[in-house]
N, C-alpha and C. Protein backbone atom coordinates (compact mmCIF):
# COMPACT_ATOMS: atom_id res chain seq x y z
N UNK A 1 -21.94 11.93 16.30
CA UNK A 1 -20.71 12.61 16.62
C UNK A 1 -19.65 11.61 17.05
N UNK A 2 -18.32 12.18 16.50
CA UNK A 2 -17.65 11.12 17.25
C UNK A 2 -17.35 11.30 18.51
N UNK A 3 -16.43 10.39 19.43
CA UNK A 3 -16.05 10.35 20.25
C UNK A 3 -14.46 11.01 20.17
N UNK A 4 -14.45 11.45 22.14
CA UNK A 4 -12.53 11.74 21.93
C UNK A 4 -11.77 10.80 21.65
N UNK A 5 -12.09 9.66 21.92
CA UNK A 5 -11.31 8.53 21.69
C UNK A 5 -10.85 8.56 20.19
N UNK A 6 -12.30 8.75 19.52
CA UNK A 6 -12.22 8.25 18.08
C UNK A 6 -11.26 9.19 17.53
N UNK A 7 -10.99 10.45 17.83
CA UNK A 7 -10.59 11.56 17.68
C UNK A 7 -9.26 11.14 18.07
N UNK A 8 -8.84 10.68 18.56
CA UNK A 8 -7.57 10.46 19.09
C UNK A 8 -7.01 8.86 18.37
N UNK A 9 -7.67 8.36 18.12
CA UNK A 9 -7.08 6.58 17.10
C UNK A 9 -6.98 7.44 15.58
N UNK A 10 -7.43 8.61 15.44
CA UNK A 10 -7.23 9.17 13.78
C UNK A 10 -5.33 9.07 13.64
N UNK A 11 -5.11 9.47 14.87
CA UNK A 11 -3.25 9.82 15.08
C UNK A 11 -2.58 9.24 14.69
N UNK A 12 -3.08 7.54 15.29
CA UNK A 12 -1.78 6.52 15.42
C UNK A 12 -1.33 6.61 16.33
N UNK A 13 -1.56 5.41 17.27
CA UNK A 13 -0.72 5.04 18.77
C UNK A 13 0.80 5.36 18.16
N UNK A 14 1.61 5.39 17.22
CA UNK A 14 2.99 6.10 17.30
C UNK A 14 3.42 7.57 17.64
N UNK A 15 2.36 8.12 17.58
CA UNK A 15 2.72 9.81 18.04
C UNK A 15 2.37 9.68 19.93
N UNK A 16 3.22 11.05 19.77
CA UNK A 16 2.89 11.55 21.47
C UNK A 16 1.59 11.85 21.66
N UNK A 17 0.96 12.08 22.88
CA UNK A 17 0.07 12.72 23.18
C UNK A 17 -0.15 14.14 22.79
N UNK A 18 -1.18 14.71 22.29
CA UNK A 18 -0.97 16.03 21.99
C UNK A 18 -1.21 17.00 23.60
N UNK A 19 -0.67 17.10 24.59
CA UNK A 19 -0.58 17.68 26.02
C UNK A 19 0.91 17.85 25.89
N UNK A 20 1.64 16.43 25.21
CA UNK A 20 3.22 17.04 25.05
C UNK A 20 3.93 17.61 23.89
N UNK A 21 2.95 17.94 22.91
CA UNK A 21 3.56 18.50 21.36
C UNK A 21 3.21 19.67 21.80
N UNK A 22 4.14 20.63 21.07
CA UNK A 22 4.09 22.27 20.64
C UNK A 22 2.82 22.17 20.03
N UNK A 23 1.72 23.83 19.87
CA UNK A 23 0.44 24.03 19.19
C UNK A 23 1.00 23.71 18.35
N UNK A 24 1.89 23.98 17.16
CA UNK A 24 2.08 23.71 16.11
C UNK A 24 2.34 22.40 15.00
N UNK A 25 2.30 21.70 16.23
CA UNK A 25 2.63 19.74 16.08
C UNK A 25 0.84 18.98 16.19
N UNK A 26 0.01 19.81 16.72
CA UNK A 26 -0.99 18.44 17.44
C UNK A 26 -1.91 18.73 15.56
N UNK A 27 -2.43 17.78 16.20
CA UNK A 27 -3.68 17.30 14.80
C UNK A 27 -4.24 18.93 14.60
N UNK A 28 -4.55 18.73 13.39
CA UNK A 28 -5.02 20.25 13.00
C UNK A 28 -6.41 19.41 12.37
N UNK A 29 -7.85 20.07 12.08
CA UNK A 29 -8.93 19.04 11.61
C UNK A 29 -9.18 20.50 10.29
N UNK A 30 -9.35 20.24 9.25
CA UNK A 30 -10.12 20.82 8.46
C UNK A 30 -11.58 20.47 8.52
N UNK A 31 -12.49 21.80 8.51
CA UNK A 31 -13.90 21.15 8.41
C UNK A 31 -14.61 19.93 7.86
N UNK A 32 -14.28 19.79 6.43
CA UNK A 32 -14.55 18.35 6.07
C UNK A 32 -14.24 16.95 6.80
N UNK A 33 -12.49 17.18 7.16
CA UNK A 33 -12.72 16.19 8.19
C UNK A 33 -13.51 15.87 9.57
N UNK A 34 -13.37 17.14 10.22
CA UNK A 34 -14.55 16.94 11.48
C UNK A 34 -15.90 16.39 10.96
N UNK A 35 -16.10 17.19 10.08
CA UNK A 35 -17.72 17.05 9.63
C UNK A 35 -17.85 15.42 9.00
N UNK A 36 -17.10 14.67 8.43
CA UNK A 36 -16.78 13.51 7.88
C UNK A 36 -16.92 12.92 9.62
N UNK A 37 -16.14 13.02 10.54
CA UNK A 37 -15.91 12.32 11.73
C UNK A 37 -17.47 12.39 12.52
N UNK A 38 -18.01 13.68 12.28
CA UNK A 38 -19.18 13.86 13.32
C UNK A 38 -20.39 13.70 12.55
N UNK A 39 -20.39 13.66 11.13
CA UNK A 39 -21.63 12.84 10.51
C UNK A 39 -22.41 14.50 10.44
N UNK A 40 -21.74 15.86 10.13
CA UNK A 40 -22.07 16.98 9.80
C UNK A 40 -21.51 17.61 8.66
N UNK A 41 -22.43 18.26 7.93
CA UNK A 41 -22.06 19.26 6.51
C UNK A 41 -20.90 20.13 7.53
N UNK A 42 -20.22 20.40 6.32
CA UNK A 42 -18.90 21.27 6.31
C UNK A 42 -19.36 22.61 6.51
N UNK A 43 -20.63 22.67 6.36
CA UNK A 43 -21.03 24.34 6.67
C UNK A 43 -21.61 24.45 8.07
N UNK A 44 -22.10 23.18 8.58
CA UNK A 44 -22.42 23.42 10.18
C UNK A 44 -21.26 23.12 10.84
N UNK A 45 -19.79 22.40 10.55
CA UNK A 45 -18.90 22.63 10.57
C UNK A 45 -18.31 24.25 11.36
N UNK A 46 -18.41 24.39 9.91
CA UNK A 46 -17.84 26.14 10.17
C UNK A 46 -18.50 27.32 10.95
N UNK A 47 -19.60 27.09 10.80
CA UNK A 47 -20.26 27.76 11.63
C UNK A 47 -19.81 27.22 13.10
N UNK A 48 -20.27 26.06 13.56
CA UNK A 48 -19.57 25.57 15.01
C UNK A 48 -18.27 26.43 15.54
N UNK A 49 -17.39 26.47 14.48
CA UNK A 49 -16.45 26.97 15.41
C UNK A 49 -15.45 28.19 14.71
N UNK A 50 -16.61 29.06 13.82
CA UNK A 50 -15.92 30.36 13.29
C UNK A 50 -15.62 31.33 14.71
N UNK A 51 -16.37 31.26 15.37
CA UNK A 51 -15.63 32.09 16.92
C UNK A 51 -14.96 31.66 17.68
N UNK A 52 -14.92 30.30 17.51
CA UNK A 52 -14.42 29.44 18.61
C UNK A 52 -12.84 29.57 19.10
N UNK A 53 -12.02 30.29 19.92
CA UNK A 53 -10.88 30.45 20.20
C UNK A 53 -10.18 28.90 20.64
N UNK A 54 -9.48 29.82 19.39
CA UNK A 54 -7.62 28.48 19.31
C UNK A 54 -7.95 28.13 17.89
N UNK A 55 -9.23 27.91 16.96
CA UNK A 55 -9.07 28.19 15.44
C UNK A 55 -8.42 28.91 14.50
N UNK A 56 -7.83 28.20 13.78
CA UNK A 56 -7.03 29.39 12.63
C UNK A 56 -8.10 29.03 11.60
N UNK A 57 -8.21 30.18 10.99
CA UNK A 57 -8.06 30.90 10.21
C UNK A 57 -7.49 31.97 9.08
N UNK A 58 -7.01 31.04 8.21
CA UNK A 58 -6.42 32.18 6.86
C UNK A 58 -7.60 32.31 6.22
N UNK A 59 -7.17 33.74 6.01
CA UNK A 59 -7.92 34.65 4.92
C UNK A 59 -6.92 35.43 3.92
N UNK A 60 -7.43 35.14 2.39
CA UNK A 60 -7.08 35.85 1.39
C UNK A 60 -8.37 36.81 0.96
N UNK A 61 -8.41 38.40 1.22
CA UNK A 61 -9.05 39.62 1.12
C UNK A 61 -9.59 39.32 -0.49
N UNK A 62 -10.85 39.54 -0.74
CA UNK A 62 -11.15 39.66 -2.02
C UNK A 62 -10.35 40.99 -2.71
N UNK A 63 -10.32 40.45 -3.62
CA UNK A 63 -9.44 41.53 -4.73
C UNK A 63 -10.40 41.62 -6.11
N UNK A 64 -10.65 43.09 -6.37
CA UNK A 64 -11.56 42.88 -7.49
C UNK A 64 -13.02 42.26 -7.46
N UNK A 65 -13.48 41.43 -8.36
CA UNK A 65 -14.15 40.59 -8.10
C UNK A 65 -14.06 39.07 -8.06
N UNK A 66 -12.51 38.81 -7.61
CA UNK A 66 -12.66 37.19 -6.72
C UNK A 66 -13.64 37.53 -5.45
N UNK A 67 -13.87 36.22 -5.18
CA UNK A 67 -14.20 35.67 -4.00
C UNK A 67 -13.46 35.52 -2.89
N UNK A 68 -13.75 36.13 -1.61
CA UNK A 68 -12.82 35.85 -0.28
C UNK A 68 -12.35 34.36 -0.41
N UNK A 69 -11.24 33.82 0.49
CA UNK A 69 -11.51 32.39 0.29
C UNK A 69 -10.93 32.50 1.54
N UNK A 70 -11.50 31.59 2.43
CA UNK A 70 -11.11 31.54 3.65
C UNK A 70 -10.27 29.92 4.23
N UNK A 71 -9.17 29.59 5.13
CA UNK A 71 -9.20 27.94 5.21
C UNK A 71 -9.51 28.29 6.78
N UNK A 72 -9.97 27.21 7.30
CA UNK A 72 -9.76 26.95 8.37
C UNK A 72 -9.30 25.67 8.97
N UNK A 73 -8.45 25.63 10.31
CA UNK A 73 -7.74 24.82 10.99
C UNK A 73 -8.20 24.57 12.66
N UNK A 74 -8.85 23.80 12.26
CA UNK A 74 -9.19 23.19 13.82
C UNK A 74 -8.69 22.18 14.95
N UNK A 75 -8.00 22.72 15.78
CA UNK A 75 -6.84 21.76 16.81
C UNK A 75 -8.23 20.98 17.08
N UNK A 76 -7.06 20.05 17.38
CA UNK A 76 -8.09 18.54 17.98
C UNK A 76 -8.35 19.09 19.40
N UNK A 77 -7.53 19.96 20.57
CA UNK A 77 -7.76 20.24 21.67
C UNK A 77 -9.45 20.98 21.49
N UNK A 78 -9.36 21.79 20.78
CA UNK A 78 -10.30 22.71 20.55
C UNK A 78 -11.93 21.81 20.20
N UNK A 79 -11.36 21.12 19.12
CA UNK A 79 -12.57 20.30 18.66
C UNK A 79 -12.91 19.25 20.00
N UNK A 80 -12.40 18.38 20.96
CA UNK A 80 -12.31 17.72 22.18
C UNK A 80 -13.29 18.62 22.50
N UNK A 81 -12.87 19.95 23.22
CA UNK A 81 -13.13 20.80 23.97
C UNK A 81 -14.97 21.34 23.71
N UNK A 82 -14.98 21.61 22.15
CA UNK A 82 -16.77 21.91 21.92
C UNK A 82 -17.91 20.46 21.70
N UNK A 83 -16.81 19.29 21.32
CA UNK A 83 -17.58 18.26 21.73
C UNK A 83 -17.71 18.05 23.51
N UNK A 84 -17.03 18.02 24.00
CA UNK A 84 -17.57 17.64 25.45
C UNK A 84 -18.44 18.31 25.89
N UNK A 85 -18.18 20.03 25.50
CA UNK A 85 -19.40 21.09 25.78
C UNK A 85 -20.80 20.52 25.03
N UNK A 86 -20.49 20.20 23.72
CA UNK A 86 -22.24 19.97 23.57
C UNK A 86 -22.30 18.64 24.08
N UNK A 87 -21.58 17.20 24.06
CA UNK A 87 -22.45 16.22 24.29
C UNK A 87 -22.67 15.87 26.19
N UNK A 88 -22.31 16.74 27.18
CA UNK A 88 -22.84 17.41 27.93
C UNK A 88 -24.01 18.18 28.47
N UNK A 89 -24.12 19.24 26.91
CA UNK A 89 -25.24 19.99 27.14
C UNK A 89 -26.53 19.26 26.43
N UNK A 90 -26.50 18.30 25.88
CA UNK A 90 -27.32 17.14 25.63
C UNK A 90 -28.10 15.96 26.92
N UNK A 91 -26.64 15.96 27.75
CA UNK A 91 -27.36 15.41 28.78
C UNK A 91 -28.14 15.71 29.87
N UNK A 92 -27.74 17.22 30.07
CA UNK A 92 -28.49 18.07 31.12
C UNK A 92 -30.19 17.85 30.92
């Protein structure tokens, strides 16, 4: 897994801190990228944090017989936030 640090050099020391950007400014992670960062499939990915509040989620409704297709958007606060929870609950 990575670290917050590591999570935070993805940015570039030229941006602000994300504590002073609007939600709509800080790093957003698509699953592949987390999962690329934490050395996890894109499907334990999603699972990690399909409940996880402060995730977006778009959904386009199947129509017919397409397929749902779902994206998801994972704030870096959020992703910080379930890494410290598990590599925590690792140390207990």
């Amino acid at each position: 897994m990575a670290s917050a640090s590591k999570l935070a050099m993805m940015h570039g020391a030229e941006q602000q801190p994300s504590a002073e950007l609007p939600g709509f400014a800080v790093k957003h992670y698509s699953p592949a990228e987390l999962g690329q960062l934490w050395g996890l499939s894109v499907e334990t990915i999603r699972r990690m944090f399909e409940r996880e509040p402060g995730v977006l989620i778009f959904e386009n409704p199947a129509k017919g017989s397409e397929r749902r297709r779902r994206t998801m958007r994972i704030p870096e606060s959020v992703a910080e936030r379930v890494y410290r929870r598990l590599s925590t609950r690792s140390r207990a």
